[in-house]
C-alpha atoms as a PDB file:
ATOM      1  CA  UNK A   1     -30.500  -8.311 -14.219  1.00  0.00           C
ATOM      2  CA  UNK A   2     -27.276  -6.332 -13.620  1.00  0.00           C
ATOM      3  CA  UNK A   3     -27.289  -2.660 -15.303  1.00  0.00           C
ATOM      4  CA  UNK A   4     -23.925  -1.673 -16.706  1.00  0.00           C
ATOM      5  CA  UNK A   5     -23.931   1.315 -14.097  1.00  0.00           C
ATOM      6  CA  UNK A   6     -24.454  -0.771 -10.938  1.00  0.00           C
ATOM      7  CA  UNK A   7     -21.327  -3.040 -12.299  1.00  0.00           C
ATOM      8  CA  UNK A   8     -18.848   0.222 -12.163  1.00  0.00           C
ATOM      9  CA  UNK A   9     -19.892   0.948  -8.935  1.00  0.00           C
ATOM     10  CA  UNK A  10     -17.543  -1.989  -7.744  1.00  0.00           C
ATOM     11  CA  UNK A  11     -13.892  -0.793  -7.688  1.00  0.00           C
ATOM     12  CA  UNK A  12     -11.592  -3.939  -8.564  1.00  0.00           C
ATOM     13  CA  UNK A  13      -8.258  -3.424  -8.352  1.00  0.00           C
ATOM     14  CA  UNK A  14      -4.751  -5.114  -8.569  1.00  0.00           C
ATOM     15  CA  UNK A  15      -2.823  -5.407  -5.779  1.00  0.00           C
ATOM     16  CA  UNK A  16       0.741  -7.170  -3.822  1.00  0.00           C
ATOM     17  CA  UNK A  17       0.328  -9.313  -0.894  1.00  0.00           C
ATOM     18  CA  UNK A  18       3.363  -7.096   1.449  1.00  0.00           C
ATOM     19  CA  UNK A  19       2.310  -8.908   4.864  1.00  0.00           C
ATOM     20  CA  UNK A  20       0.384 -12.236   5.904  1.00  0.00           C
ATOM     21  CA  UNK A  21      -0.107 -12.841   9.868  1.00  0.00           C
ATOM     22  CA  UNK A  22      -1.889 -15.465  11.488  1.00  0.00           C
ATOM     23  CA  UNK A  23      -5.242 -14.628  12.322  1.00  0.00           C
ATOM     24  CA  UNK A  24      -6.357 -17.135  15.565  1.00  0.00           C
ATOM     25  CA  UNK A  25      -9.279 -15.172  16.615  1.00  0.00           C
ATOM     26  CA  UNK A  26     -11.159 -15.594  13.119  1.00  0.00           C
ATOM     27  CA  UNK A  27     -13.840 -18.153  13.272  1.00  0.00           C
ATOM     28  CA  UNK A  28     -12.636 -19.729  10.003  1.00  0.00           C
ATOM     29  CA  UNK A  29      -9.286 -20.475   9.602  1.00  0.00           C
ATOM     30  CA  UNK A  30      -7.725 -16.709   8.172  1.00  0.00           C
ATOM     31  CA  UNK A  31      -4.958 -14.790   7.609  1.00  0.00           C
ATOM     32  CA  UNK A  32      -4.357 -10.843   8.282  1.00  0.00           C
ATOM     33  CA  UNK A  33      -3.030  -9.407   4.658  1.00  0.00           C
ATOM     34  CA  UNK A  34      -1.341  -6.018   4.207  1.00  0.00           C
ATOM     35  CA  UNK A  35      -1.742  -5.326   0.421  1.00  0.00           C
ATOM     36  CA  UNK A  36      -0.594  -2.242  -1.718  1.00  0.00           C
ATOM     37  CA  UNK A  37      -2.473  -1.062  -3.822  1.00  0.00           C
ATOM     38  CA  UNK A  38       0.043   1.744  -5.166  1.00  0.00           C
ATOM     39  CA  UNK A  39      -2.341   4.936  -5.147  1.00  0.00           C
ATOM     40  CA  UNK A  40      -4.804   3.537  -3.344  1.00  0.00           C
ATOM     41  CA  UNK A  41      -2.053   2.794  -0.604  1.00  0.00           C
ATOM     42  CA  UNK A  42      -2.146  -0.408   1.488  1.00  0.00           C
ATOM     43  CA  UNK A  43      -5.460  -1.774   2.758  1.00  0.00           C
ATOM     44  CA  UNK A  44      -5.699  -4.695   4.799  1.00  0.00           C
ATOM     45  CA  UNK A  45      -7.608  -8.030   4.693  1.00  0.00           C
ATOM     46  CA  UNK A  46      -8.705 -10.589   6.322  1.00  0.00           C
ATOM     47  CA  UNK A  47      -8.641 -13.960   3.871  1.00  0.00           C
ATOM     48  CA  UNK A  48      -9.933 -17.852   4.331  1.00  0.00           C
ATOM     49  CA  UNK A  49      -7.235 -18.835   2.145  1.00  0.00           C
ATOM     50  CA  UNK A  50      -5.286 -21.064   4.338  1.00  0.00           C
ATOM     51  CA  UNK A  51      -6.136 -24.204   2.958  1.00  0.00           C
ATOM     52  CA  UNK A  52      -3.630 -24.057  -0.379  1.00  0.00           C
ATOM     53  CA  UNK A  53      -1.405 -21.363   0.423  1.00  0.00           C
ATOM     54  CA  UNK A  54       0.928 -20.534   3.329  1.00  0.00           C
ATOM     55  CA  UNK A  55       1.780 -17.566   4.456  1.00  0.00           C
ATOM     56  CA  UNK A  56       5.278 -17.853   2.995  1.00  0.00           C
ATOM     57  CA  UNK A  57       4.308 -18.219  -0.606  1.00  0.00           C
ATOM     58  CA  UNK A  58       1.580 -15.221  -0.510  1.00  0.00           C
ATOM     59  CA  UNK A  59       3.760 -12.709   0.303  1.00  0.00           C
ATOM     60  CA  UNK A  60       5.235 -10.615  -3.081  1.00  0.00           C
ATOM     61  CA  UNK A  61       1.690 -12.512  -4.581  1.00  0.00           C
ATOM     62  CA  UNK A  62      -0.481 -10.288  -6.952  1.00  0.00           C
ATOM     63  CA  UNK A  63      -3.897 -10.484  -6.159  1.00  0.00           C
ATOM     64  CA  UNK A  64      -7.658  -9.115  -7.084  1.00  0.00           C
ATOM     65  CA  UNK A  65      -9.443  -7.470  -4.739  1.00  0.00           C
ATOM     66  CA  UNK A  66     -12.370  -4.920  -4.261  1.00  0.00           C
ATOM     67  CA  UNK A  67     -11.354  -1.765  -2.381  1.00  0.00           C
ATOM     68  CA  UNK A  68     -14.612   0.161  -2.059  1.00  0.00           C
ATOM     69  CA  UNK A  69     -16.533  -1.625   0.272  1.00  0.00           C
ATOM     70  CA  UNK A  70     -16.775  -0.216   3.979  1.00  0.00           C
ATOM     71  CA  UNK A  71     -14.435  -1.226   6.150  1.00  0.00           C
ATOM     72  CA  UNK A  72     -15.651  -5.026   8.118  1.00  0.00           C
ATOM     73  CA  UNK A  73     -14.669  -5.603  11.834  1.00  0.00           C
ATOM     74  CA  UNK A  74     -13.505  -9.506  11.871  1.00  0.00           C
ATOM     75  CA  UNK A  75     -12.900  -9.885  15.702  1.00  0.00           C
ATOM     76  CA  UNK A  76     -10.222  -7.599  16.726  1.00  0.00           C
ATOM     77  CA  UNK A  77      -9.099  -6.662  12.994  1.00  0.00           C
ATOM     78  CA  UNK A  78     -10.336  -4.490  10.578  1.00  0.00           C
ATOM     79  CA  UNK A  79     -10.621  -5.425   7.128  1.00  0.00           C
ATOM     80  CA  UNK A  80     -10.691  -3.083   4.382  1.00  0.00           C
ATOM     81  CA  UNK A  81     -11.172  -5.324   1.172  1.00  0.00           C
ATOM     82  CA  UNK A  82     -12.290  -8.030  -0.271  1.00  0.00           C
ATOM     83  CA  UNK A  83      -9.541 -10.081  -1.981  1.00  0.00           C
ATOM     84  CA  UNK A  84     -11.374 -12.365  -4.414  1.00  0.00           C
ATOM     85  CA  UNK A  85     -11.215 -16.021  -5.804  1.00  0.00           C
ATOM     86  CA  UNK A  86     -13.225 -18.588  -7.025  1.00  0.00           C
ATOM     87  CA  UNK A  87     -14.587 -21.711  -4.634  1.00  0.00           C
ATOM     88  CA  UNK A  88     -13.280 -25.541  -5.699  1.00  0.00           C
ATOM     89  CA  UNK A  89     -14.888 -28.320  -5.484  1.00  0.00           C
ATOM     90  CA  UNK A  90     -13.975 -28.766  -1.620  1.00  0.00           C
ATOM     91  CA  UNK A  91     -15.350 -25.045  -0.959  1.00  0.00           C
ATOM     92  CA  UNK A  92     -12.086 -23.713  -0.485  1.00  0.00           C
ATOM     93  CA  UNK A  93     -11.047 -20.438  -1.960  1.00  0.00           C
ATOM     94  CA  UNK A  94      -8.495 -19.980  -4.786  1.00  0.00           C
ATOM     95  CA  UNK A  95      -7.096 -17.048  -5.525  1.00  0.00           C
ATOM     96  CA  UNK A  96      -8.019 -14.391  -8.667  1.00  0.00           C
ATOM     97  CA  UNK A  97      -4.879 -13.427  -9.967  1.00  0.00           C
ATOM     98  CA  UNK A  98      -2.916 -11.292 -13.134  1.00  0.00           C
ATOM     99  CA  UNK A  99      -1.826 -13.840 -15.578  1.00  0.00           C
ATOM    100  CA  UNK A 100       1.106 -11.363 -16.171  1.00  0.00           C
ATOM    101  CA  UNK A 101       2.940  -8.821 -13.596  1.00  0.00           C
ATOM    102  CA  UNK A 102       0.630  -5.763 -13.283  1.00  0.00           C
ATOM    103  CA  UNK A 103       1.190  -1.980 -11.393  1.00  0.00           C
ATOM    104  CA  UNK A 104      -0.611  -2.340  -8.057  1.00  0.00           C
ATOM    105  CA  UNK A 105      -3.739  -0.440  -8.221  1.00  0.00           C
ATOM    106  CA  UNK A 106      -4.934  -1.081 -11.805  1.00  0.00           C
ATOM    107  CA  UNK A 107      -8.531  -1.218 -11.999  1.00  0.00           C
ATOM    108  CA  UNK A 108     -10.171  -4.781 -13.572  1.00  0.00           C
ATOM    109  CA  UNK A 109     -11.603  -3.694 -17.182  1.00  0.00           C
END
């Protein structure tokens, strides 16, 4: 079981999609995200989210995302969070997201 304490160790935060490049040397289909996460500043990802979303209609999106892991090389790119969502029935990601406009950087509670 989970303790309470090990659950606040995971920093969850709100944050706006600024960028979203192509990403041809992931393994998976990818994109390269630049994400603000107000005080936290921008962090970058790398995201298998190209199945329902193009890179036009992510930018300006709010997303979830944890900012506290360590930084993960993804062939030439660094990625410095883990934007979250929830598998579908085909496997492919869909995106956690505020019901309701946030500030970037708010943690999950």
């Amino acid at each position: 079981m989970l303790h309470w304490e090990d659950f606040t160790k995971v920093d969850i935060r709100s944050g706006t999609i600024l960028t979203v490049e192509a990403f041809p040397k992931a393994k998976k289909p990818a994109y390269q995200l630049s994400i603000d996460f107000g005080p936290l500043g921008i962090k970058k990802s790398s995201a298998q989210i190209t199945h329902h979303y193009s890179m036009e209609n992510l930018v300006g999106k709010q997303i979830i995302a944890v900012v506290n892991f360590p930084p993960k090389q993804i062939a030439n790119f660094i990625s410095e969070c883990l934007v979250l969502g929830v598998y579908d029935e085909s496997h492919e990601v869909v995106l956690l997201h505020p019901s309701l406009p946030v500030s970037n950087g708010q943690p999950i509670g």
